[in-house]
Protein backbone atom coordinates (compact mmCIF):
# COMPACT_ATOMS: atom_id res chain seq x y z
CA UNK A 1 45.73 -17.64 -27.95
CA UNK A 2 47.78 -15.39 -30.37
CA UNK A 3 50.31 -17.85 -30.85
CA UNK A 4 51.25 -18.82 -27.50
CA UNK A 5 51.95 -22.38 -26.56
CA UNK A 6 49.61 -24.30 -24.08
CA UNK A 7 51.64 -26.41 -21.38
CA UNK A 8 49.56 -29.52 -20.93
CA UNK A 9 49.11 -31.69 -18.21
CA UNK A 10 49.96 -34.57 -18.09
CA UNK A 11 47.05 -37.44 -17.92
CA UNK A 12 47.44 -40.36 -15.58
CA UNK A 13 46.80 -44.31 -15.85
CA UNK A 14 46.44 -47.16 -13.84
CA UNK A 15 50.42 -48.57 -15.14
CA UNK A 16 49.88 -51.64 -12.78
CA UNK A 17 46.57 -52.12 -14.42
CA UNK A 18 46.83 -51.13 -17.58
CA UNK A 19 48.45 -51.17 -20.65
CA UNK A 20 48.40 -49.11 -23.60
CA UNK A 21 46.88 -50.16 -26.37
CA UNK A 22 46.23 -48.86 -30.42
CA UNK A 23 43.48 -51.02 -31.64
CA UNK A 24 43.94 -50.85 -35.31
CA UNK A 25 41.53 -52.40 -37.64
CA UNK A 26 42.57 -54.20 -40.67
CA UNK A 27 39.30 -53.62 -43.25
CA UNK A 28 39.38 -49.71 -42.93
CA UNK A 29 42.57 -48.57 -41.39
CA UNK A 30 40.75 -47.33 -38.36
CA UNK A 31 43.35 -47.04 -35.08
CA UNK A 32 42.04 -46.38 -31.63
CA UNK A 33 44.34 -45.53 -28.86
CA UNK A 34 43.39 -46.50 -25.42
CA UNK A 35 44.28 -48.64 -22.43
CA UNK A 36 43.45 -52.78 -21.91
CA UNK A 37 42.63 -53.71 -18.66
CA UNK A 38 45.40 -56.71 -17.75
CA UNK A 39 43.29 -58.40 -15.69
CA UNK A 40 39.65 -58.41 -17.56
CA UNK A 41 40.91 -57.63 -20.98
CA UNK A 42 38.90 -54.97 -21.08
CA UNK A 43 39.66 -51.66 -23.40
CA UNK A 44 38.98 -47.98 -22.54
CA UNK A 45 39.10 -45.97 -25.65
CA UNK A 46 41.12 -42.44 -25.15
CA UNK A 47 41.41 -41.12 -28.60
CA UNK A 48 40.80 -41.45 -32.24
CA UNK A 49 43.77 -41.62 -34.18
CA UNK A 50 44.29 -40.40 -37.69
CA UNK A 51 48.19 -40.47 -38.40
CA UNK A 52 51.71 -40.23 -36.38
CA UNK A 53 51.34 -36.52 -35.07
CA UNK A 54 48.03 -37.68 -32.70
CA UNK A 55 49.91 -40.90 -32.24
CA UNK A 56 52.75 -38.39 -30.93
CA UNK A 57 50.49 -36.34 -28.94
CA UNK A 58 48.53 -39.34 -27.47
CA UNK A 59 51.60 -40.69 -25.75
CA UNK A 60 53.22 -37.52 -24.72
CA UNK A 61 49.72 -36.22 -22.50
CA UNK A 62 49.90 -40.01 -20.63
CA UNK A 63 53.88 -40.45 -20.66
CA UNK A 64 53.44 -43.63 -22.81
CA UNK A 65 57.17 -44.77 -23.82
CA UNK A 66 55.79 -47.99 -25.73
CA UNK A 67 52.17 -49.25 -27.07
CA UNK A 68 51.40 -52.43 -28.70
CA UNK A 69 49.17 -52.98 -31.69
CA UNK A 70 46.34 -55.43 -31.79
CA UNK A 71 43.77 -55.81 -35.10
């Protein structure tokens, strides 16, 4: 409020488990950021994502150093 800056926590993930994951699709432009289950191949939405700022701020809250793309 007024200006100040809000420390977030961090968010955790399963790392052994997961991966993270931008589902982008090709007709619309739509990207999804989430985590894929290795194992099942299963995806867990997180957050919508509209351009490289919320891409930014997706991986900084879960300490994501890398994501892969998939259409």
């Amino acid at each position: 409020m007024f200006g100040r800056k809000v420390k977030k926590e961090k968010k955790t993930f399963d790392r052994e488990n997961q991966k993270a994951v931008l589902k982008c699709s090709i007709c619309n432009g739509e990207q999804v950021a989430g985590f894929k289950d290795i194992a099942t191949g299963q995806f867990h939405e997180v957050a919508f994502v509209r351009n490289d700022r919320e891409l930014k701020e997706f991986m900084e809250e879960y300490g994501v150093e890398d994501i892969t793309k998939e259409y």
